[in-house]
Protein backbone atom coordinates (compact mmCIF):
# COMPACT_ATOMS: atom_id res chain seq x y z
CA UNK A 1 0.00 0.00 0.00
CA UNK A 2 2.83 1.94 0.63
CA UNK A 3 4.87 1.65 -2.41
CA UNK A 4 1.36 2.58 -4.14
CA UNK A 5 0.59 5.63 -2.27
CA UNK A 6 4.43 6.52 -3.24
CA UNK A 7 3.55 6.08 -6.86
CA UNK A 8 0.44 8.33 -6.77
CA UNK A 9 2.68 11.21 -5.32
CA UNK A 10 4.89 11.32 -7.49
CA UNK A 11 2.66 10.89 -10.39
CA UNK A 12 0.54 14.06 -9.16
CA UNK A 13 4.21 16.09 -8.75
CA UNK A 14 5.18 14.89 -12.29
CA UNK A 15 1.35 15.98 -13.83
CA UNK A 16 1.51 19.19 -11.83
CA UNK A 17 4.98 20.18 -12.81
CA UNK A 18 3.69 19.55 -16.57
CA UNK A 19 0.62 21.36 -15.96
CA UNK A 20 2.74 24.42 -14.96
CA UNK A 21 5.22 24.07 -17.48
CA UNK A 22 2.23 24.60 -20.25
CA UNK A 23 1.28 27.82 -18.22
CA UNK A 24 2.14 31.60 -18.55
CA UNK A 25 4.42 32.19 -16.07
CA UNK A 26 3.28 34.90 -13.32
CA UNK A 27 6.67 36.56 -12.30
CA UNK A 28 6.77 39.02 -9.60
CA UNK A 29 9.69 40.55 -9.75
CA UNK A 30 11.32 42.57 -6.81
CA UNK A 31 14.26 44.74 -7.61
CA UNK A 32 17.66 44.55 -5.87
CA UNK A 33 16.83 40.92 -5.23
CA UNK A 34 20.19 39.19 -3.92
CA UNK A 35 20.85 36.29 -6.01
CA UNK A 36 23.63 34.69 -3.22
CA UNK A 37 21.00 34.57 -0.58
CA UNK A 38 18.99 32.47 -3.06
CA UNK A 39 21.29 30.31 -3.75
CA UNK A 40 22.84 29.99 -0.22
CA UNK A 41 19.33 28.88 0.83
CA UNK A 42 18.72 26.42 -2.33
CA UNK A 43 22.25 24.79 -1.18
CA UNK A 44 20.91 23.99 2.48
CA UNK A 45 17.59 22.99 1.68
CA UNK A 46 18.29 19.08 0.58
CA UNK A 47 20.63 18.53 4.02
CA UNK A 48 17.19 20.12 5.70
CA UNK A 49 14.44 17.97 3.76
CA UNK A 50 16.44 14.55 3.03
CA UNK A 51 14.60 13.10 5.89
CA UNK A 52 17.55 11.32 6.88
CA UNK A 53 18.33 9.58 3.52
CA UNK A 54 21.97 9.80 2.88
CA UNK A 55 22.37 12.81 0.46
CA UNK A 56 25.45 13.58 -2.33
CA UNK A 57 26.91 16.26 -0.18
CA UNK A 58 27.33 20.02 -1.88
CA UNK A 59 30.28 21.88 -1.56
CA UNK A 60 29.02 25.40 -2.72
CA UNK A 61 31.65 27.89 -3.80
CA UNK A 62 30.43 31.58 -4.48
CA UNK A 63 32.21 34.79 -5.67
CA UNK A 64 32.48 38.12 -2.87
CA UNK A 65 30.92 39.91 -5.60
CA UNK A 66 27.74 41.37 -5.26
CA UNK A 67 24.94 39.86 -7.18
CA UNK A 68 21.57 41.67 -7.60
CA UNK A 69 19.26 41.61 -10.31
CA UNK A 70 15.10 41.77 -10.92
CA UNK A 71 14.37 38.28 -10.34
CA UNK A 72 11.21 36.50 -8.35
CA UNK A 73 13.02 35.41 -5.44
CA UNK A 74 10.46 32.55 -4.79
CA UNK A 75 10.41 30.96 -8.70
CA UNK A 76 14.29 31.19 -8.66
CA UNK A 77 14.47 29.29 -5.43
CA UNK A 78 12.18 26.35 -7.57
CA UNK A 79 14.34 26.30 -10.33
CA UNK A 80 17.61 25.91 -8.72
CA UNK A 81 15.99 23.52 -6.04
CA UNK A 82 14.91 21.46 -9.66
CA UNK A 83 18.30 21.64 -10.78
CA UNK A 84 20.20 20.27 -7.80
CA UNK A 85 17.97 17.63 -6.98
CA UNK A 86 18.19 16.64 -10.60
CA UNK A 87 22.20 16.72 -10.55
CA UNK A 88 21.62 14.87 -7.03
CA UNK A 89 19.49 12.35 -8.44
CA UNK A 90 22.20 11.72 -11.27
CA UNK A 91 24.92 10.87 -8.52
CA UNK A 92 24.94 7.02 -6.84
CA UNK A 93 24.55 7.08 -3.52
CA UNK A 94 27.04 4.56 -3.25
CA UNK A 95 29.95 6.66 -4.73
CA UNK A 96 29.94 9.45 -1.95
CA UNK A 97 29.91 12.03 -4.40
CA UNK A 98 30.37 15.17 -4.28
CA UNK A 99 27.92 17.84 -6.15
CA UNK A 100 29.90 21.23 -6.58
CA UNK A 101 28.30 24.74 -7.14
CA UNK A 102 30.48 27.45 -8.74
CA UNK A 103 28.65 30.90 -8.91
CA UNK A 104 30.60 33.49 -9.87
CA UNK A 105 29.84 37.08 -11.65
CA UNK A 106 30.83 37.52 -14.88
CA UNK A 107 30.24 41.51 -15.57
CA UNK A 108 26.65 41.98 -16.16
CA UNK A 109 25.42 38.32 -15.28
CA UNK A 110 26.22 35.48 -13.11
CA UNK A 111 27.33 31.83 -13.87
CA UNK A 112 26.19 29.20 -11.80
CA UNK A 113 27.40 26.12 -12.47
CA UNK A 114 26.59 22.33 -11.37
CA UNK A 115 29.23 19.69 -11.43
CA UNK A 116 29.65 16.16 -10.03
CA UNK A 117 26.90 14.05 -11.52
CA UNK A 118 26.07 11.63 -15.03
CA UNK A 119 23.23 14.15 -16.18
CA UNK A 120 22.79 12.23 -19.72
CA UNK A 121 22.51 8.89 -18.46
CA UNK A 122 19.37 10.30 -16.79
CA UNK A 123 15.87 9.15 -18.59
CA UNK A 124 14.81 12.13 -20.71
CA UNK A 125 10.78 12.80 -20.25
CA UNK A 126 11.08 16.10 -22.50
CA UNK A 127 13.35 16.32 -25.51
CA UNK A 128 14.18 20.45 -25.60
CA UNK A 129 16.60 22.66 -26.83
CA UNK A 130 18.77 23.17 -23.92
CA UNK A 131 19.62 19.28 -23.02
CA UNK A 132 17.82 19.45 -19.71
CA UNK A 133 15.19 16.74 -20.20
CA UNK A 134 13.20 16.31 -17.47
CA UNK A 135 10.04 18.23 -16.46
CA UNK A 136 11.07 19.69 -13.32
CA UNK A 137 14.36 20.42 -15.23
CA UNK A 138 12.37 22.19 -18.41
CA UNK A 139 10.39 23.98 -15.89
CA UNK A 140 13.93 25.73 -14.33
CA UNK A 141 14.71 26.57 -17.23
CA UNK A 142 11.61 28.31 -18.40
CA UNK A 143 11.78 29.90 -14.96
CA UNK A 144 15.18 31.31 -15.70
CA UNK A 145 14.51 31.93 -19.21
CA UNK A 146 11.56 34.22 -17.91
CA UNK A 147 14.04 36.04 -15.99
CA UNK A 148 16.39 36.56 -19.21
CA UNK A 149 18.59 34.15 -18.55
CA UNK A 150 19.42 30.94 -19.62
CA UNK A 151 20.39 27.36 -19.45
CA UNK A 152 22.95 24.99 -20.84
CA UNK A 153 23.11 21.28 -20.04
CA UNK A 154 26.15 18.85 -20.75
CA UNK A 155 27.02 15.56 -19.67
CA UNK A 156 28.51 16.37 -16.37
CA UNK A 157 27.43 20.07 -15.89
CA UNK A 158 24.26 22.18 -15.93
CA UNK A 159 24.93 25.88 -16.12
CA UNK A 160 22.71 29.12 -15.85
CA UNK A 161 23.52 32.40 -16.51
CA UNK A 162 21.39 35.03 -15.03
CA UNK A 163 21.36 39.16 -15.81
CA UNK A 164 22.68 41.04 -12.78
CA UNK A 165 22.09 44.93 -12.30
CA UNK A 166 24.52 47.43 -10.20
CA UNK A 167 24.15 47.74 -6.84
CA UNK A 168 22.68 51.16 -5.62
């Protein structure tokens, strides 16, 4: 009963993630939004929700640069949570891993960039133009496509570059 009740959950998270894929995205953007915050608090949030399964660990390396830019704070914490469970998902548990994140500015835009796991050998449920094939994963990347950014995917690396404005 268990394993079945399993199996409708994540069947309603994969419909619903497809469901709001095919949507209009509603951003509400704040400016001045800190973009290391958000990813300081995407990097914490699997050691905080694993439920005590034994996680890749994430060594998380970020720039002293300042990083602000127009961005929904809330959709941008869903995309990069998508993205590094699906790098997390793409490491064995077995190998004790471990998942970096680089994020560094690069003039008017950061680079953040995932490293560590097999991302290809992953089953592909959408085939799209940036190599990121699963919903949750198409669904970042509309998110940070929204936000003028964008996504590339390789075989060991997902990377997203995001706009950044000057600090007042």
């Amino acid at each position: 009963m268990a394993k079945l009740i399993e199996g409708l959950d994540n069947a309603a998270r994969e419909m619903t993630a497809l469901v709001r894929f095919a949507r209009p995205l509603d951003l509400r953007q704040s400016p001045q939004t800190d973009l290391r915050k958000i990813i300081l608090s995407v990097a914490e949030a699997p050691n905080r929700n694993s439920g005590g399964l034994e996680l890749p660990s994430i060594a998380v390396h970020i720039d002293d640069a300042a990083m602000f830019g127009e961005f929904d704070g809330a959709l941008l914490v869903e995309a990069f949570n998508a993205i590094t469970a699906e790098v997390r998902n793409s490491v064995s548990t077995k190998a004790g891993n471990t998942i970096s994140l680089h994020v560094h500015r690069e003039t008017d835009q950061a680079s953040c960039e995932w490293r560590g796991g097999k991302l290809k050998s992953r089953y592909q449920a959408i085939n799209n133009s940036n190599g990121c094939g699963t919903i949750h994963t198409a669904l970042a990347a509309k998110i940070i496509e929204a936000h003028g950014g964008r996504v590339k995917c390789d075989v060991d690396e997902i990377r997203v570059w995001l706009p950044l404005t000057n600090p007042n």
